[in-house]
N, C-alpha and C. Protein backbone atom coordinates (compact mmCIF):
# COMPACT_ATOMS: atom_id res chain seq x y z
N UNK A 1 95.96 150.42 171.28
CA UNK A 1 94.76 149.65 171.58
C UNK A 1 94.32 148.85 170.35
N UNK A 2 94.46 148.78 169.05
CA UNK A 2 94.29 148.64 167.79
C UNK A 2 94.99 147.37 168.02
N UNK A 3 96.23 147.43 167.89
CA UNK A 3 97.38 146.63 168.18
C UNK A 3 96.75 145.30 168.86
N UNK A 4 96.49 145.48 170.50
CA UNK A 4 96.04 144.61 171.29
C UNK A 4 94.65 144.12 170.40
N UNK A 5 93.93 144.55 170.10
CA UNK A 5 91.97 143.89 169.51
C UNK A 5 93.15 142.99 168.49
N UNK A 6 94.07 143.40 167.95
CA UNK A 6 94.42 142.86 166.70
C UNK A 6 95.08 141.23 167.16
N UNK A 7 95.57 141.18 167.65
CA UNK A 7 96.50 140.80 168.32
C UNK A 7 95.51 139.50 168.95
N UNK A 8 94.56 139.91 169.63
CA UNK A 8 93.51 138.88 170.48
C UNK A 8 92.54 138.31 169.61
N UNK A 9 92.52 138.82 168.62
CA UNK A 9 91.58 138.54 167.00
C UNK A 9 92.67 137.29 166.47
N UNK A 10 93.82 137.66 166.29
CA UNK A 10 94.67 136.52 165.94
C UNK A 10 95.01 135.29 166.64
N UNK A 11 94.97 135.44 168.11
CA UNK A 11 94.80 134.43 168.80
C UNK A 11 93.50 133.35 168.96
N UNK A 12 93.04 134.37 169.09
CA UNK A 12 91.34 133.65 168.61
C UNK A 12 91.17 132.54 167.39
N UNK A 13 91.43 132.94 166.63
CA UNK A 13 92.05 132.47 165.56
C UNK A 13 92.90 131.21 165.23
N UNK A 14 93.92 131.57 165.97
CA UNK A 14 94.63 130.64 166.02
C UNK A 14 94.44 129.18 167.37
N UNK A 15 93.53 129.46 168.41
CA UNK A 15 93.41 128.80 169.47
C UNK A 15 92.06 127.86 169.02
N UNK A 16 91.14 128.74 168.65
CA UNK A 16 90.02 127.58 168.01
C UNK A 16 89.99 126.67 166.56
N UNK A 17 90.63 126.68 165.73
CA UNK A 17 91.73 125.78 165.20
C UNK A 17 92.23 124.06 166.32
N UNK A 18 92.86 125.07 166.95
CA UNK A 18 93.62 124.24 167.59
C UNK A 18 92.60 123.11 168.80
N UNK A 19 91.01 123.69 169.00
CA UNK A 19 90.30 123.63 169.92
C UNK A 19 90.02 122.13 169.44
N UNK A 20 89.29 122.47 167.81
CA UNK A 20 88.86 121.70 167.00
C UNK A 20 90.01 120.40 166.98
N UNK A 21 91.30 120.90 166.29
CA UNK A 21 92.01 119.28 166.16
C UNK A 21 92.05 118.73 167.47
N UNK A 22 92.09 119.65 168.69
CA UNK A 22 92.44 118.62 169.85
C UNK A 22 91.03 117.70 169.85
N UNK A 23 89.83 118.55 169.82
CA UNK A 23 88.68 118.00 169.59
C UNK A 23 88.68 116.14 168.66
N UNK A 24 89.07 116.74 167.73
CA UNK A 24 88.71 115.55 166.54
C UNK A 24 89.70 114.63 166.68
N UNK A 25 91.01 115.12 167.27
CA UNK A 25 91.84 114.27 167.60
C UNK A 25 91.52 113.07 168.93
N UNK A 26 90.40 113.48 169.57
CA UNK A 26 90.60 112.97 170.84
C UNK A 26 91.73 113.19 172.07
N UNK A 27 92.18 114.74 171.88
CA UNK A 27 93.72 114.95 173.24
C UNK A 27 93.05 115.63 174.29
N UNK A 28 92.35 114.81 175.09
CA UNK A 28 91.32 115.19 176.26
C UNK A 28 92.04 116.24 177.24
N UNK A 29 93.58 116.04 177.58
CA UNK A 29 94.18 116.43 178.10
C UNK A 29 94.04 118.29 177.46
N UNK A 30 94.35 118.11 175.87
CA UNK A 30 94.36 119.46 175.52
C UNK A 30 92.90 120.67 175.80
N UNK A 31 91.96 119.59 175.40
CA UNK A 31 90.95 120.23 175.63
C UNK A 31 90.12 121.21 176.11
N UNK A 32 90.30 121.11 178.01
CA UNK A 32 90.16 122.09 178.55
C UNK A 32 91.17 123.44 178.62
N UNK A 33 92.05 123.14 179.14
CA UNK A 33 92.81 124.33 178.64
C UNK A 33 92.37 124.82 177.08
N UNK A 34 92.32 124.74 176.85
CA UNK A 34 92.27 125.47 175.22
C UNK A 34 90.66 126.01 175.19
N UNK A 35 89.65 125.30 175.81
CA UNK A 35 88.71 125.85 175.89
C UNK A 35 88.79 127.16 177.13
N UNK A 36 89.31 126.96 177.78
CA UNK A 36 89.46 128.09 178.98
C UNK A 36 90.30 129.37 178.31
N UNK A 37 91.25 128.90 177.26
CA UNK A 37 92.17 129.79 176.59
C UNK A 37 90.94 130.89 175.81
N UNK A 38 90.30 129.90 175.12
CA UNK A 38 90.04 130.63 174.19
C UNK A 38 88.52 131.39 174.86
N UNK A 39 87.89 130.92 175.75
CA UNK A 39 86.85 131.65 176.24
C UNK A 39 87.60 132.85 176.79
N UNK A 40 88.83 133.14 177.32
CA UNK A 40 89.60 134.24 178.11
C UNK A 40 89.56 135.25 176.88
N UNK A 41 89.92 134.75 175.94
CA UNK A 41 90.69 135.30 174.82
C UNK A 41 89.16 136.21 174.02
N UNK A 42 87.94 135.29 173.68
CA UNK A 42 86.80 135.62 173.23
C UNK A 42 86.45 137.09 174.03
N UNK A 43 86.62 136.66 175.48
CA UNK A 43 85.62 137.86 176.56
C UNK A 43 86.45 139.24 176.19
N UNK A 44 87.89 139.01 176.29
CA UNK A 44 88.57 140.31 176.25
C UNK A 44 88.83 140.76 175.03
N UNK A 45 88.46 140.03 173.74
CA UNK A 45 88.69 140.58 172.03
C UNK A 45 87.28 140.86 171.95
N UNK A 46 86.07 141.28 172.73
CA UNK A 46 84.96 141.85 172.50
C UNK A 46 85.01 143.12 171.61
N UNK A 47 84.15 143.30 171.87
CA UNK A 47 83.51 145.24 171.09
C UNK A 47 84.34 145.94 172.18
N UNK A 48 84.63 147.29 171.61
CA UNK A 48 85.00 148.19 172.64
C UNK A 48 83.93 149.68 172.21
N UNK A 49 83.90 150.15 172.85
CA UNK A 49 83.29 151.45 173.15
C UNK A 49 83.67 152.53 172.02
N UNK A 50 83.52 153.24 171.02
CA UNK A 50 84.06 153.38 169.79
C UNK A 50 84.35 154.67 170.85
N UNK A 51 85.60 155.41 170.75
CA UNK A 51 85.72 157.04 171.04
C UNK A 51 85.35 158.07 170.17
N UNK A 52 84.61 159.17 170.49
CA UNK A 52 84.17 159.95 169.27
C UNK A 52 85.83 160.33 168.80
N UNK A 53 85.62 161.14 167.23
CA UNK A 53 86.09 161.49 166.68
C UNK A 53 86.88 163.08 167.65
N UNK A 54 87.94 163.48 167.48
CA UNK A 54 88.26 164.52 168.10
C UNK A 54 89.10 165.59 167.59
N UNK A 55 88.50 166.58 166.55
CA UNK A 55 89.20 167.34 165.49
C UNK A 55 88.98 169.07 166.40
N UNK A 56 88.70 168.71 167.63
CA UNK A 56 88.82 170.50 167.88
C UNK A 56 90.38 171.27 167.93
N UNK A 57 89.51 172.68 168.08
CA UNK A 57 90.66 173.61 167.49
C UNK A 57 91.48 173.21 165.91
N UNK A 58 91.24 172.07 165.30
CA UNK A 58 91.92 171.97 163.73
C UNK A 58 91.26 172.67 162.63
N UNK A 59 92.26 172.90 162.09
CA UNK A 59 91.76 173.75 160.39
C UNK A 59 91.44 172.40 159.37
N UNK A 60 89.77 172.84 159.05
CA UNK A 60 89.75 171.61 157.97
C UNK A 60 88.88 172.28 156.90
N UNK A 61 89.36 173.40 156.64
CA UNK A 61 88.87 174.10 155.32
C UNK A 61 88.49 173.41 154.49
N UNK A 62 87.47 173.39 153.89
CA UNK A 62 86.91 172.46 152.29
C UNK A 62 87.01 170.64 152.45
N UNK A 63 87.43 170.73 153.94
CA UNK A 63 87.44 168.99 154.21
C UNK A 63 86.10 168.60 154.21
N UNK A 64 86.05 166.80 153.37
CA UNK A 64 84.87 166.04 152.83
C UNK A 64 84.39 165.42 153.91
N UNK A 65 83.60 165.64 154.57
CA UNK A 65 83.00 164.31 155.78
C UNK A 65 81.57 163.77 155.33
N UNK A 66 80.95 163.69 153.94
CA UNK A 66 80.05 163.69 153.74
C UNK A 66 79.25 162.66 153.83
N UNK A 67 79.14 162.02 154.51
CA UNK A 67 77.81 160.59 154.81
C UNK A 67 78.64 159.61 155.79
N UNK A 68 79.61 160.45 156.45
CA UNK A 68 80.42 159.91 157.67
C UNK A 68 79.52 159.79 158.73
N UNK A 69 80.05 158.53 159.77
CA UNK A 69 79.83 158.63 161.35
C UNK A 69 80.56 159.42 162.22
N UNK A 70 79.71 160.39 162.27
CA UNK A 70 80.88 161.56 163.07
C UNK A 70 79.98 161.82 164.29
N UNK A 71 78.98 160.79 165.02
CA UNK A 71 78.11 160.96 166.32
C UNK A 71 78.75 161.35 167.60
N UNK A 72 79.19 162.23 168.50
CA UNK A 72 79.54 162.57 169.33
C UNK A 72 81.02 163.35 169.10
N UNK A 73 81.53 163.48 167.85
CA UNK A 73 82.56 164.32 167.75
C UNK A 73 82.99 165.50 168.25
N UNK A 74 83.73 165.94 167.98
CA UNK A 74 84.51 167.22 168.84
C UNK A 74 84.84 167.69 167.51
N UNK A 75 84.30 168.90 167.70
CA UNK A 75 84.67 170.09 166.44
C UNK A 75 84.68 171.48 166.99
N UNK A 76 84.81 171.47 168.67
CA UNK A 76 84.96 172.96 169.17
C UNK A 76 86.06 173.68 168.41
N UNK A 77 85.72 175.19 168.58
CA UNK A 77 86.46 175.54 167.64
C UNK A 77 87.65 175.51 166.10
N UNK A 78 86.85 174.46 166.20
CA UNK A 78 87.30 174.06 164.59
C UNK A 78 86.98 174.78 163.89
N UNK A 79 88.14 175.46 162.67
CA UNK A 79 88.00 176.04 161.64
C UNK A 79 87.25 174.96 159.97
N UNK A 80 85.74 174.91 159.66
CA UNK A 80 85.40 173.87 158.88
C UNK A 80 84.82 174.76 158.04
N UNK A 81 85.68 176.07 157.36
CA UNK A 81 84.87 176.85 156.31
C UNK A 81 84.61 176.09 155.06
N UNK A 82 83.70 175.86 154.60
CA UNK A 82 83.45 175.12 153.18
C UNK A 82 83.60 173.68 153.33
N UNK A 83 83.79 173.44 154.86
CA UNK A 83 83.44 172.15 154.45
C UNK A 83 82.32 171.10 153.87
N UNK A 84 82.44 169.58 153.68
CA UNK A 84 81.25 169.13 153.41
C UNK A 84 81.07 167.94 154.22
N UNK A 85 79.92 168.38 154.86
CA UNK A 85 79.10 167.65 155.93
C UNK A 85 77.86 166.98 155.65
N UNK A 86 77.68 166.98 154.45
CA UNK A 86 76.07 166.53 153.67
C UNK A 86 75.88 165.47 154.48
N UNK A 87 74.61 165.21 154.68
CA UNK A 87 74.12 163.50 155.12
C UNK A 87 75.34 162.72 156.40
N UNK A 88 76.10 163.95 157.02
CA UNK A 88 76.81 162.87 158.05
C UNK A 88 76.03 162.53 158.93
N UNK A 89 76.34 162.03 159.84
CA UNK A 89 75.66 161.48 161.34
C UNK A 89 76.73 162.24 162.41
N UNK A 90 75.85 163.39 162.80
CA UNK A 90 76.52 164.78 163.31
C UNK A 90 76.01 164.48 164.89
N UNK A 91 74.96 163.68 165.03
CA UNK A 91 74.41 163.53 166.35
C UNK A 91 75.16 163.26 167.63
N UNK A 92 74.92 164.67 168.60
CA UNK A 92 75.41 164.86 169.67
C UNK A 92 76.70 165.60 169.85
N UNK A 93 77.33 166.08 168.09
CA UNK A 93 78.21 166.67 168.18
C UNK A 93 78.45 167.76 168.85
N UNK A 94 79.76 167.97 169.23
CA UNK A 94 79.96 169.26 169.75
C UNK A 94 81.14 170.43 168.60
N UNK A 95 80.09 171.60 168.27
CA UNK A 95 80.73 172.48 166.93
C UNK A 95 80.54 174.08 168.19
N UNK A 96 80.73 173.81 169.26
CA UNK A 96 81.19 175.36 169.95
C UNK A 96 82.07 176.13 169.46
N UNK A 97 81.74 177.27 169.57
CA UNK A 97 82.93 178.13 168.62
C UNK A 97 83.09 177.96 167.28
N UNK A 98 83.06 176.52 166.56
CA UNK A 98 83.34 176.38 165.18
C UNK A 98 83.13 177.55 164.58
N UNK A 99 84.22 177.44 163.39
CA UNK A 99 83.81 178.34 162.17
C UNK A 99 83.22 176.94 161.02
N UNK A 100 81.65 177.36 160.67
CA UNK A 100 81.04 176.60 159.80
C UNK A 100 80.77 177.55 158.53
N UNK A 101 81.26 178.31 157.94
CA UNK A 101 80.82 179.21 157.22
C UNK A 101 80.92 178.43 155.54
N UNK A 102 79.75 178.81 155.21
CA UNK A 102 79.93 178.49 153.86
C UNK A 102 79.97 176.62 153.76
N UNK A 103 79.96 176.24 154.73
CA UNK A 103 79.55 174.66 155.11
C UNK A 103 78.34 174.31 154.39
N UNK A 104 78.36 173.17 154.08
CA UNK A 104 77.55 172.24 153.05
C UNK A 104 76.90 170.81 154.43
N UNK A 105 76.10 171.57 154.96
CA UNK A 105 75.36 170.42 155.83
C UNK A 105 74.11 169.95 155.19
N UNK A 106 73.33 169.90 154.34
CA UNK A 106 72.33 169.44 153.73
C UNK A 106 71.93 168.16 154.39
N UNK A 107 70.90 168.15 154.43
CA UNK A 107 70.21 166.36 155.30
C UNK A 107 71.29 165.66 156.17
N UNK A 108 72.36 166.63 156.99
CA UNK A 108 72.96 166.21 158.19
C UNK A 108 71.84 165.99 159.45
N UNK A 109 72.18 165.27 160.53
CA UNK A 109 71.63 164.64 161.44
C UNK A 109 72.09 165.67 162.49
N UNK A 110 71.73 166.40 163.25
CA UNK A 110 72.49 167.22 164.28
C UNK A 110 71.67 167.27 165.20
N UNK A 111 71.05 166.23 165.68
CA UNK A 111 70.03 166.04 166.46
C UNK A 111 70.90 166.17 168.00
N UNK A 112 70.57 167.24 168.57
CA UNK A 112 71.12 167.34 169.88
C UNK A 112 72.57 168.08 170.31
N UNK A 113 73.14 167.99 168.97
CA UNK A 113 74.37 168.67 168.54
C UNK A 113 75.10 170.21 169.18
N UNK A 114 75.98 170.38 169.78
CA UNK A 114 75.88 171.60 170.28
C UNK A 114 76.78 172.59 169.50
N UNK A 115 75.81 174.00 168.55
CA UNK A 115 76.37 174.72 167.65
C UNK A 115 76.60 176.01 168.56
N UNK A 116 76.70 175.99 169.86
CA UNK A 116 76.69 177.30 170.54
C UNK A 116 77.45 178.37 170.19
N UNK A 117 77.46 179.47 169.90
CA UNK A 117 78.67 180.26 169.38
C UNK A 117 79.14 180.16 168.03
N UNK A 118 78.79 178.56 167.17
CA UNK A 118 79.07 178.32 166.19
C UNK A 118 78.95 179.87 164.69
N UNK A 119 79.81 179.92 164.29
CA UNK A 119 79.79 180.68 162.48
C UNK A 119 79.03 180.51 161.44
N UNK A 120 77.86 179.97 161.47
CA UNK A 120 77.25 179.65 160.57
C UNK A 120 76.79 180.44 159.59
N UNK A 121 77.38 181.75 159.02
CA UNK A 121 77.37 182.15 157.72
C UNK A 121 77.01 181.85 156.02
N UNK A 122 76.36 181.40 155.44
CA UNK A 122 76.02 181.56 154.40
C UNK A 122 76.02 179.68 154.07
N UNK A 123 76.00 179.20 155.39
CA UNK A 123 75.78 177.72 155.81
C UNK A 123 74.54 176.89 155.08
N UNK A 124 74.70 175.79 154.46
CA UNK A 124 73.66 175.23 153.55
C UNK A 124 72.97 174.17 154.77
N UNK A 125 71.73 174.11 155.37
CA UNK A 125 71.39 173.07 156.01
C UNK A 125 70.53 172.37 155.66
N UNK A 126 69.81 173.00 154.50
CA UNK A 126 68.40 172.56 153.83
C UNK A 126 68.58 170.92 154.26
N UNK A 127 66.87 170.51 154.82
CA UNK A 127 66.65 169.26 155.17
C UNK A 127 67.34 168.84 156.58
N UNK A 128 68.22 169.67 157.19
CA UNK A 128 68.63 169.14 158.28
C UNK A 128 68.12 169.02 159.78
N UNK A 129 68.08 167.97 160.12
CA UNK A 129 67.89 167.30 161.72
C UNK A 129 68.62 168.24 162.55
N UNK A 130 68.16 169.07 163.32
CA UNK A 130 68.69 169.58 163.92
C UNK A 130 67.60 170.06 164.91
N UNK A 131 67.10 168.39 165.96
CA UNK A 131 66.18 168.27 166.81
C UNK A 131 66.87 168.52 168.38
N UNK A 132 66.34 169.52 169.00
CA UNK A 132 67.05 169.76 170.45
C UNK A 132 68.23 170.01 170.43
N UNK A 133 69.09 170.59 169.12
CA UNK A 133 70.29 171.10 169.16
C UNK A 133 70.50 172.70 169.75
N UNK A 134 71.33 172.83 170.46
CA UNK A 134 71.57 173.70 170.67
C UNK A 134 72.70 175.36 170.17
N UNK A 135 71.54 176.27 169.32
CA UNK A 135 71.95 177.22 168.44
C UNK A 135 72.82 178.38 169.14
N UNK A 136 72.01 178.89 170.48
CA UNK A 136 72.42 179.79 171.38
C UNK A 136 73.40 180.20 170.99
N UNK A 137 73.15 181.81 170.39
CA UNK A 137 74.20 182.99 170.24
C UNK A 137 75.04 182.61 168.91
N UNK A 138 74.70 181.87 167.98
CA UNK A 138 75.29 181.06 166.92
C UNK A 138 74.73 182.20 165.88
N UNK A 139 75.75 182.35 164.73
CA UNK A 139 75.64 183.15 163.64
C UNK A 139 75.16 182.53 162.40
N UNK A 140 74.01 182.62 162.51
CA UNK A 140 72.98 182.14 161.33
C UNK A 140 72.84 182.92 160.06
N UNK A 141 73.75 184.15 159.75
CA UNK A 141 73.08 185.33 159.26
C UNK A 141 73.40 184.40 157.89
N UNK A 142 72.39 184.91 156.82
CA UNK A 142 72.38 184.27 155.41
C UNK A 142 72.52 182.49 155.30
N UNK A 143 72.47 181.79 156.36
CA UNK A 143 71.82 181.00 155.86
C UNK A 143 71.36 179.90 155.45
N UNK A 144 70.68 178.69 154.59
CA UNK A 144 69.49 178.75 154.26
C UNK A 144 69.19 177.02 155.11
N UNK A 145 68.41 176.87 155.94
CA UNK A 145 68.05 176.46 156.59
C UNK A 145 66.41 175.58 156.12
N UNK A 146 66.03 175.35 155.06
CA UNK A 146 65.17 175.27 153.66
C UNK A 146 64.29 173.75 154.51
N UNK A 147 63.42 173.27 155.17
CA UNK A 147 63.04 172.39 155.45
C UNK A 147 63.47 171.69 156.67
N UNK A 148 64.48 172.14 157.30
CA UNK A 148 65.27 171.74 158.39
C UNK A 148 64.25 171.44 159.42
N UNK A 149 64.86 170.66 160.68
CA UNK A 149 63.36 170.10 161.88
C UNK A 149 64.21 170.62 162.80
N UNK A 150 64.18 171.66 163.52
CA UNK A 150 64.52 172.77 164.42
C UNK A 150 63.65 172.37 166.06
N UNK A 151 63.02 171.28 165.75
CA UNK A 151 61.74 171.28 166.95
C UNK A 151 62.48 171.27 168.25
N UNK A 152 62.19 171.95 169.30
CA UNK A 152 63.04 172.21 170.21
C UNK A 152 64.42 172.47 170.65
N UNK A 153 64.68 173.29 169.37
CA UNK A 153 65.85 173.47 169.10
C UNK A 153 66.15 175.12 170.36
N UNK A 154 67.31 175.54 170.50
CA UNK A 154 67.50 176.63 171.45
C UNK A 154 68.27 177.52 170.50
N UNK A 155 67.26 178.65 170.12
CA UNK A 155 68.01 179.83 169.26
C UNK A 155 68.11 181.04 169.64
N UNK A 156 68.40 181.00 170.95
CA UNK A 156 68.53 181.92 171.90
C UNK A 156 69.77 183.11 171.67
N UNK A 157 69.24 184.64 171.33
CA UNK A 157 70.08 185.51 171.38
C UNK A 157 71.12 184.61 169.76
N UNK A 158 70.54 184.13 168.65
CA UNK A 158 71.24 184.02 167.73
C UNK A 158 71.57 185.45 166.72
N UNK A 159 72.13 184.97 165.65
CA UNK A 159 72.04 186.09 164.88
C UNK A 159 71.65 185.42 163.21
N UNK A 160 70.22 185.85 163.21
CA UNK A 160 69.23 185.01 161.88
C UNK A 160 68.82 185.99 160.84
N UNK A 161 69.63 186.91 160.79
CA UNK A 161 69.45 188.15 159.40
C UNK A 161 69.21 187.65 158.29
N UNK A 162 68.87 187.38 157.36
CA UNK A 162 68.30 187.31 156.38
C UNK A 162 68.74 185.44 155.74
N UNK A 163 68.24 185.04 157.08
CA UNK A 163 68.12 182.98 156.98
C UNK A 163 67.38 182.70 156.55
N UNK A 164 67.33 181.77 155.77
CA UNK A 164 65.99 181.04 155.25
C UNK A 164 65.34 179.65 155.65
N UNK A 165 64.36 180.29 156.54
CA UNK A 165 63.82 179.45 157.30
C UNK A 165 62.59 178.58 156.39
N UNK A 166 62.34 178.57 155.16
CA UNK A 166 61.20 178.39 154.53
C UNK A 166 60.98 176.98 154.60
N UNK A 167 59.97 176.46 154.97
CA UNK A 167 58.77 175.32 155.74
C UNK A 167 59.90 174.75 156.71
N UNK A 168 60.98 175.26 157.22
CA UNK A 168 61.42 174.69 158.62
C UNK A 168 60.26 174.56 159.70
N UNK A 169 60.55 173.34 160.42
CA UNK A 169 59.81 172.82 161.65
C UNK A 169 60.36 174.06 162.41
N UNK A 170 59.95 174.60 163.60
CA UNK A 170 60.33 175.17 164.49
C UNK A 170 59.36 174.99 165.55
N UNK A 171 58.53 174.04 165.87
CA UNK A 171 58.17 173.49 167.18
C UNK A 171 58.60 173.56 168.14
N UNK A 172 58.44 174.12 169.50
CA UNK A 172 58.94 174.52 170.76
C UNK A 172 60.31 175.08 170.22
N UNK A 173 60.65 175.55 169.51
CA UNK A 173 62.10 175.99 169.37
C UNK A 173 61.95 177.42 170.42
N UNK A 174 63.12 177.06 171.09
CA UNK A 174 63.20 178.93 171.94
C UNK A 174 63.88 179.76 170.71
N UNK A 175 63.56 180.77 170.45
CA UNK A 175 63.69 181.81 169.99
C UNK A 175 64.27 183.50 170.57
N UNK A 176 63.32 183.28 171.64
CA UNK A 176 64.34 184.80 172.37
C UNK A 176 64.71 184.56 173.38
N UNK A 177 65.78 185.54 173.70
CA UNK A 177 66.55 185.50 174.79
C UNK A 177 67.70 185.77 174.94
């Protein structure tokens, strides 16, 4: 698909060029066609729909994603011990199952994000967005969670042993269950 955008980018390219000399030339004949060419060519070398990122089930131990666009990614069961996630754009991700342990999320965006089941062990989130994400049954134990915005977040039946929740938002956050 790369190939083809590439490909219709070069034609583009090369057809309005050609739009112009027929233009300045006066080749009336060329004209329309080339304008019909290249309007065909414009509509279908548009934007396309970006696909999230899709790293589930992969081992990415100590891998850097740090101030990446990673919005709607796939990280189910992904192994991401130690990784670094600082400041990405995590929004809407899906980290089910993940192992996040020892992860470096600091002022990540995980607004909506689904950590269900997620490992979150000794996990750095201080400052993190993590608005209407969903925690449910996720292993929080140790930690530190330091300012994070939790507001309607679902921490249902987690496991939060000795987390540090200190001035976290927790607004409508569910809590038991």
């Amino acid at each position: 698909q790369r190939r083809k955008r590439s490909l219709r980018r070069r034609l583009l390219w090369v057809l309005l060029p050609l739009l112009l000399v027929a233009l300045l030339a006066n080749w009336k004949p060329l004209i329309l066609p080339l304008v019909i060419v290249s309007v065909l060519v414009a509509v279908f070398a548009g934007p396309r729909k970006r696909q999230p990122a899709d790293f589930q089930g992969r081992t990415l131990i100590g891998h850097h994603f740090a101030g990446q666009d990673l919005a709607q990614a796939r990280f189910d069961r992904a192994t991401l011990q130690e990784a670094n996630l600082q400041r990405a754009d995590l929004r809407g991700a899906q980290f089910a199952g993940a192992d996040l342990r020892d992860a470096e999320l600091t002022e990540a965006d995980l607004t909506e994000a689904n950590l269900a089941t997620a490992r979150l062990i000794g996990a750095r989130l201080d400052g993190a967005q993590l608005v209407q994400a969903t925690l449910a049954r996720a292993d929080v134990r140790s930690a530190s969670l330091r300012e994070a915005d939790l507001t309607r977040a679902d921490l249902a039946s987690s496991r939060c042993q000795h987390a540090d929740f200190t001035a976290a938002t927790l607004r409508e956050a569910k809590l038991a269950g």
